[in-house]
N, C-alpha and C. Protein backbone atom coordinates (compact mmCIF):
# COMPACT_ATOMS: atom_id res chain seq x y z
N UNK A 1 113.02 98.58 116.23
CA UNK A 1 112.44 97.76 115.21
C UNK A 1 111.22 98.48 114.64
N UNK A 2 111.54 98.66 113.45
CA UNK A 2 110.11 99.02 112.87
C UNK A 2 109.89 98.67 111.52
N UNK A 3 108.56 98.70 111.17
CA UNK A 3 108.20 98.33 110.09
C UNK A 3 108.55 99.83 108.52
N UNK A 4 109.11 99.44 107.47
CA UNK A 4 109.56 100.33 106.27
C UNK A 4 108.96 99.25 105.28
N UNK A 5 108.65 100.62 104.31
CA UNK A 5 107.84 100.58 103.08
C UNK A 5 108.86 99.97 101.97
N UNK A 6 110.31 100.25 102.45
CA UNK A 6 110.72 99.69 101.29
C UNK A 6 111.31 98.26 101.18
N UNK A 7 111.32 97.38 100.10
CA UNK A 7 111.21 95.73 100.20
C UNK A 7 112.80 95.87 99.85
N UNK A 8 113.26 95.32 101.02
CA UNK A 8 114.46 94.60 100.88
C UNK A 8 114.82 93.06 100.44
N UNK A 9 115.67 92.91 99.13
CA UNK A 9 115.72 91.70 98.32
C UNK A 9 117.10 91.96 98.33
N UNK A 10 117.75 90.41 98.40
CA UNK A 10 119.26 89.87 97.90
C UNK A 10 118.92 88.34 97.59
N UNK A 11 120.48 87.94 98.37
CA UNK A 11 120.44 86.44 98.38
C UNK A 11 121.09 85.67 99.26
N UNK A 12 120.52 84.91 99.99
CA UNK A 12 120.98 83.95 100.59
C UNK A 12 121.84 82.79 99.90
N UNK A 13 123.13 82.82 99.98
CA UNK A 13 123.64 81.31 99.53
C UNK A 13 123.17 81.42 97.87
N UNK A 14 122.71 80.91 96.86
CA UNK A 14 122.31 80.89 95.34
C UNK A 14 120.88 81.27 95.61
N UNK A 15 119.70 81.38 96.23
CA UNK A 15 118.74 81.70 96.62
C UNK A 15 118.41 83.44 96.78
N UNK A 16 117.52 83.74 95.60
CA UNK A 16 117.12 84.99 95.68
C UNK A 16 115.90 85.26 96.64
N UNK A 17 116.08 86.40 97.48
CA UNK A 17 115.25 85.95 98.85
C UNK A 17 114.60 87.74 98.96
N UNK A 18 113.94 87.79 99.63
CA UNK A 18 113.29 89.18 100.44
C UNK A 18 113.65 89.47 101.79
N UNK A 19 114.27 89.81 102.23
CA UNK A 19 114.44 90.00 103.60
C UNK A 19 113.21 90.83 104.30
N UNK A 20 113.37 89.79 105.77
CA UNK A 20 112.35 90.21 106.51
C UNK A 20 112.51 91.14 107.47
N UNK A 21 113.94 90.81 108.23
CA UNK A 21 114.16 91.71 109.35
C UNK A 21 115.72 90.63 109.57
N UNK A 22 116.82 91.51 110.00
CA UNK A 22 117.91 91.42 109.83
C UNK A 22 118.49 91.54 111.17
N UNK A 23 119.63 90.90 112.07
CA UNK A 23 120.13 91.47 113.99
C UNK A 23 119.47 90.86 114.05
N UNK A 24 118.80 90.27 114.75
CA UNK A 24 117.88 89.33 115.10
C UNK A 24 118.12 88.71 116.17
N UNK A 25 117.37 88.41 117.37
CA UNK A 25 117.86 87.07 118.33
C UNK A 25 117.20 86.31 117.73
N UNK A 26 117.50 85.04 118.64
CA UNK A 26 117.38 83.79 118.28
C UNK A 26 115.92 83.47 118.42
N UNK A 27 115.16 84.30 119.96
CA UNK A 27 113.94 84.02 119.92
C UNK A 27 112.86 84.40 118.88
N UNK A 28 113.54 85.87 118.66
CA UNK A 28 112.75 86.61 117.33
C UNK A 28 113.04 85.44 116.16
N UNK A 29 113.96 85.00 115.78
CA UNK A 29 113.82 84.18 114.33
C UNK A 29 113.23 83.26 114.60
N UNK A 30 112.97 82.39 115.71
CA UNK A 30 112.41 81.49 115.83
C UNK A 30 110.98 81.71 115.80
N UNK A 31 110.13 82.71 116.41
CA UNK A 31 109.13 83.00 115.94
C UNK A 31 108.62 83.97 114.87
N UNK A 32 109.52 84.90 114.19
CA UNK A 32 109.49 84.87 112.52
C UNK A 32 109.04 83.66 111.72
N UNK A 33 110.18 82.35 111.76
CA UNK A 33 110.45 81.69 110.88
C UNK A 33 108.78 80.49 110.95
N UNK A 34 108.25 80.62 112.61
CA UNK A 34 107.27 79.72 112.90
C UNK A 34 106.06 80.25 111.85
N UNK A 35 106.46 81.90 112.28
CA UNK A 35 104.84 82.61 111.69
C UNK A 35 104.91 82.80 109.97
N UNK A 36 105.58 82.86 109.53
CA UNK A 36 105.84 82.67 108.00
C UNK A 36 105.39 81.06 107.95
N UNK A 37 106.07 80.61 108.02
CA UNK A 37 106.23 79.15 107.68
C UNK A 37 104.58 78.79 107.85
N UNK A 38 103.82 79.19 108.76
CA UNK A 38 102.35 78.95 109.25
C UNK A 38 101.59 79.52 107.91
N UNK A 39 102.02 80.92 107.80
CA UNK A 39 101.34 81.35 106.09
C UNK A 39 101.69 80.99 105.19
N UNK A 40 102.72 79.83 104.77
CA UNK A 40 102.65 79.52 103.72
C UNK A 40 103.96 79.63 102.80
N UNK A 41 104.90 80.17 103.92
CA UNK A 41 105.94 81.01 102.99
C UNK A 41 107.38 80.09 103.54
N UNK A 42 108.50 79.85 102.15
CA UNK A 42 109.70 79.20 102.54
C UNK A 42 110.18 80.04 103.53
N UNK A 43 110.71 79.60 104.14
CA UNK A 43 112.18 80.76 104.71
C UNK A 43 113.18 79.91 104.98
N UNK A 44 113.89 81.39 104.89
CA UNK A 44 115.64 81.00 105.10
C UNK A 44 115.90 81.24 106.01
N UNK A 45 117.43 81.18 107.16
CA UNK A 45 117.83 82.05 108.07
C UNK A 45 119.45 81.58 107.70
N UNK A 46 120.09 83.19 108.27
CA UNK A 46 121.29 83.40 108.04
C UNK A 46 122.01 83.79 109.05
N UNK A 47 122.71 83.09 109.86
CA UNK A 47 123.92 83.48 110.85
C UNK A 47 124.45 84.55 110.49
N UNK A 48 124.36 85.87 110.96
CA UNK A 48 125.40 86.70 111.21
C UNK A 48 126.66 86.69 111.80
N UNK A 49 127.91 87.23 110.47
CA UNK A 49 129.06 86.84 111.26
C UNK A 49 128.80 87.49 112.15
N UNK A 50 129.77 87.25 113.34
CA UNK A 50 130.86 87.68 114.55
C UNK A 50 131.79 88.35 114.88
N UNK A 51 132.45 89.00 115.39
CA UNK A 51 133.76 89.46 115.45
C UNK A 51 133.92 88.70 116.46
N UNK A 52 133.84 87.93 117.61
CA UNK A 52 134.17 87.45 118.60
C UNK A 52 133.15 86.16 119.03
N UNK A 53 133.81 85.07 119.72
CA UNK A 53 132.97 84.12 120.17
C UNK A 53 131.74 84.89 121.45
N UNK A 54 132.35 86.02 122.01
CA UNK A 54 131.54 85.97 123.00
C UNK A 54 130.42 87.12 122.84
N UNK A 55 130.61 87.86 121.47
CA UNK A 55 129.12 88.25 121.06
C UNK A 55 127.34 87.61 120.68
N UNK A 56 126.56 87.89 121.10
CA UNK A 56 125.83 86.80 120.99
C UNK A 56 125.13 87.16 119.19
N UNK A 57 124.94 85.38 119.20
CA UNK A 57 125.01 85.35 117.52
C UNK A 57 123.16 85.80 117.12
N UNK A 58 123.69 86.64 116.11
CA UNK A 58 122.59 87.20 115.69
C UNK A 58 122.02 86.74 113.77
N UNK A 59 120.74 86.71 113.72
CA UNK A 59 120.42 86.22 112.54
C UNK A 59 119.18 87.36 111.40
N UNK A 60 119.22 86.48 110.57
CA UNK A 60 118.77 87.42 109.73
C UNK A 60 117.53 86.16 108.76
N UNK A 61 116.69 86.72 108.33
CA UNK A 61 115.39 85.74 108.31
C UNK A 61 114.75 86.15 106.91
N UNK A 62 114.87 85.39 105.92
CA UNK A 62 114.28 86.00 104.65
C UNK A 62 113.24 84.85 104.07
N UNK A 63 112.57 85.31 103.36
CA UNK A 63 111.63 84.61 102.39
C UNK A 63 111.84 84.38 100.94
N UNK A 64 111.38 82.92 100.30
CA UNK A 64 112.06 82.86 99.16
C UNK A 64 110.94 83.71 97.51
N UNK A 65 109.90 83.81 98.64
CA UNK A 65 108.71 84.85 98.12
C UNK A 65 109.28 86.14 97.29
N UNK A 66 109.73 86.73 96.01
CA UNK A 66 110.09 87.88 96.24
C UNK A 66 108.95 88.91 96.08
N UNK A 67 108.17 89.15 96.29
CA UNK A 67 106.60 89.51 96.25
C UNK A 67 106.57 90.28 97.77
N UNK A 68 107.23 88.92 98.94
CA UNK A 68 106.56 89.61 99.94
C UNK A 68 107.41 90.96 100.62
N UNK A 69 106.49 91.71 101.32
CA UNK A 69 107.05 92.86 102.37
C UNK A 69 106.38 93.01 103.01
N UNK A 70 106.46 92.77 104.44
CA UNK A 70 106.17 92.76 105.66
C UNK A 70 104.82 94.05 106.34
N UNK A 71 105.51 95.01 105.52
CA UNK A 71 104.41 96.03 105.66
C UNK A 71 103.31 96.16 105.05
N UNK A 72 102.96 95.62 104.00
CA UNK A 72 102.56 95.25 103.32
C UNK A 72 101.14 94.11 103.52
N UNK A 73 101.37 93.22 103.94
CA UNK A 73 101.49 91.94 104.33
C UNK A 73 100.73 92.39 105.49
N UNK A 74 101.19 92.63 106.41
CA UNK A 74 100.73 93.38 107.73
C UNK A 74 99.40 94.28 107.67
N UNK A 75 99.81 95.23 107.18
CA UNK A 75 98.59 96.52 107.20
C UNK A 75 97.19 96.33 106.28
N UNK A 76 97.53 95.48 105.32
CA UNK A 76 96.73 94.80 104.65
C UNK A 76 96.43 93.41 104.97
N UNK A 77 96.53 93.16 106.78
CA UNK A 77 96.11 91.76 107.07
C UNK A 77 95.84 90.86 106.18
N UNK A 78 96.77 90.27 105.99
CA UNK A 78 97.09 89.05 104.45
C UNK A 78 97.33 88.02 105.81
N UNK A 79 98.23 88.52 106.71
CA UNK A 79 98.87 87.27 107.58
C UNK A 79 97.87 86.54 108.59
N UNK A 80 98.13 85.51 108.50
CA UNK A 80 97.30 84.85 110.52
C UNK A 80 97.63 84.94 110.95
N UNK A 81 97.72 84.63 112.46
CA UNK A 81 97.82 84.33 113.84
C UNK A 81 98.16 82.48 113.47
N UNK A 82 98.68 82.26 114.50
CA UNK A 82 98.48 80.90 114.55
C UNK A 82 97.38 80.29 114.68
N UNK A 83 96.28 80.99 115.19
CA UNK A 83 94.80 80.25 115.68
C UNK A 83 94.14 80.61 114.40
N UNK A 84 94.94 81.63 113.49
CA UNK A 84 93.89 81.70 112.18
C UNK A 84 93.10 83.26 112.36
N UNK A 85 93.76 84.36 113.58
CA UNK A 85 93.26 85.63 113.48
C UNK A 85 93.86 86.31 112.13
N UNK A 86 93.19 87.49 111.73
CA UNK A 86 94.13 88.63 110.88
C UNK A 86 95.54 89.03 112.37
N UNK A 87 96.72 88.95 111.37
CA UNK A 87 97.34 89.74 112.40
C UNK A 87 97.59 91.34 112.23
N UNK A 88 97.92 91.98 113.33
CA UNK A 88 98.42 93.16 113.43
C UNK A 88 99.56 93.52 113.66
N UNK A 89 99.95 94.57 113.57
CA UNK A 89 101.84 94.73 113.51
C UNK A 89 102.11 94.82 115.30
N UNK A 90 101.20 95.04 115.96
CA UNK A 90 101.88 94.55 117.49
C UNK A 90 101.53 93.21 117.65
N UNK A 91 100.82 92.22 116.92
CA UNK A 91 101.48 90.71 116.97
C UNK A 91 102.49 90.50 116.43
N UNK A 92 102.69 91.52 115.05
CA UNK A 92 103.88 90.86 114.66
C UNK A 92 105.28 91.20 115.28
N UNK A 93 105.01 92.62 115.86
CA UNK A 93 106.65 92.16 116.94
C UNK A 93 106.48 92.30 118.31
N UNK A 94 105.47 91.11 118.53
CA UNK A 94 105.38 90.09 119.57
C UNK A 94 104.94 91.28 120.73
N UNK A 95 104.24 92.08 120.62
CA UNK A 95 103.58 93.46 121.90
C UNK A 95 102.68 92.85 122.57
N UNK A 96 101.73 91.77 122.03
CA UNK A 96 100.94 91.43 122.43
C UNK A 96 99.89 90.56 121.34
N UNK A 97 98.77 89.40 122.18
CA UNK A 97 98.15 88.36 121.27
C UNK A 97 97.06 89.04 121.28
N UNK A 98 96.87 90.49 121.14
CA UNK A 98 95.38 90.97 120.99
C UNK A 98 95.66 91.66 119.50
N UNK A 99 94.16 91.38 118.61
CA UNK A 99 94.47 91.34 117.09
C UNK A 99 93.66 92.05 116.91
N UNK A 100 92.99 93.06 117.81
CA UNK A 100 92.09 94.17 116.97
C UNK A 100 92.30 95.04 115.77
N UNK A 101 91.40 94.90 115.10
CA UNK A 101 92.12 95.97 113.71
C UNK A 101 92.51 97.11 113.92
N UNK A 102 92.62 97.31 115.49
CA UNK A 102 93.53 99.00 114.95
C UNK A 102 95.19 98.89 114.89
N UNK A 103 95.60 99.88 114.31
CA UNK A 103 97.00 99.81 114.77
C UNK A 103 97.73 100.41 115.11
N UNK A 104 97.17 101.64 115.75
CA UNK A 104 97.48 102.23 116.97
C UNK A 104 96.46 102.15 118.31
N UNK A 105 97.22 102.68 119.74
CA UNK A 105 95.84 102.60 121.12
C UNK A 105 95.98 104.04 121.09
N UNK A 106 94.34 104.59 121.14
CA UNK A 106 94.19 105.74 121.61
C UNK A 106 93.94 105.88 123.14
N UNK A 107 94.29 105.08 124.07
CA UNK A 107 94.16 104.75 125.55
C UNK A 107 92.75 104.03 125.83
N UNK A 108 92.01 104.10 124.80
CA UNK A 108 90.21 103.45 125.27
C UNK A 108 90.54 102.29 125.17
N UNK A 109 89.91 101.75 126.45
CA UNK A 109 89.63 100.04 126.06
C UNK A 109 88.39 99.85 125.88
N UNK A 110 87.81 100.61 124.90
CA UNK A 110 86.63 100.47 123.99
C UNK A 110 86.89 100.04 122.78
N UNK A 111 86.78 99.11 122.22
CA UNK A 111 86.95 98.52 120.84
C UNK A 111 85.82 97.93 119.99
């Protein structure tokens, strides 16, 4: 999983959308769809077909925003936290609830 510069847009159903991140489990969309929805933003989610019942079902999570991109959004802390921090891109795929502005560790736990 990683974050790309370039904004992926289609459509969900008649709904022109931005995609956020696509494969997906269920836990990831569920807290996608919480943390958008907290900033402000519609979302959609889309069942990925299947080839088989016993693959596990995977989803895909877009915004009806076409403006937004994730990287974007991110690196330019636009987003919260649920408590109302700036987030960082290891909150956003869930590494951890520490929101220091860097966004990489140089091993110091000096901040």
């Amino acid at each position: 999983m990683a974050l790309e510069g370039k904004h992926a847009f289609g459509s969900i159903g008649d709904t022109r959308v931005t995609f956020v991140e696509k494969k997906i489990g269920e836990d990831r969309k569920d807290f996608l769809k919480k943390l958008l929805e907290h900033n402000g933003f519609e979302v959609l989610i889309e069942e990925e077909k299947r080839k088989n019942e016993e693959e596990p079902q995977l989803y895909t999570v877009a915004v009806t925003d076409m403006v937004f991109n994730p990287t974007i959004y991110i690196f330019e802390r636009k987003l919260r936290t649920f408590d109302g921090r700036k987030m960082t891109q290891d909150y956003w795929f869930q590494r951890t609830d520490d929101t220091n502005p860097q966004y990489w560790s140089n091993g110091s736990k000096e901040n």
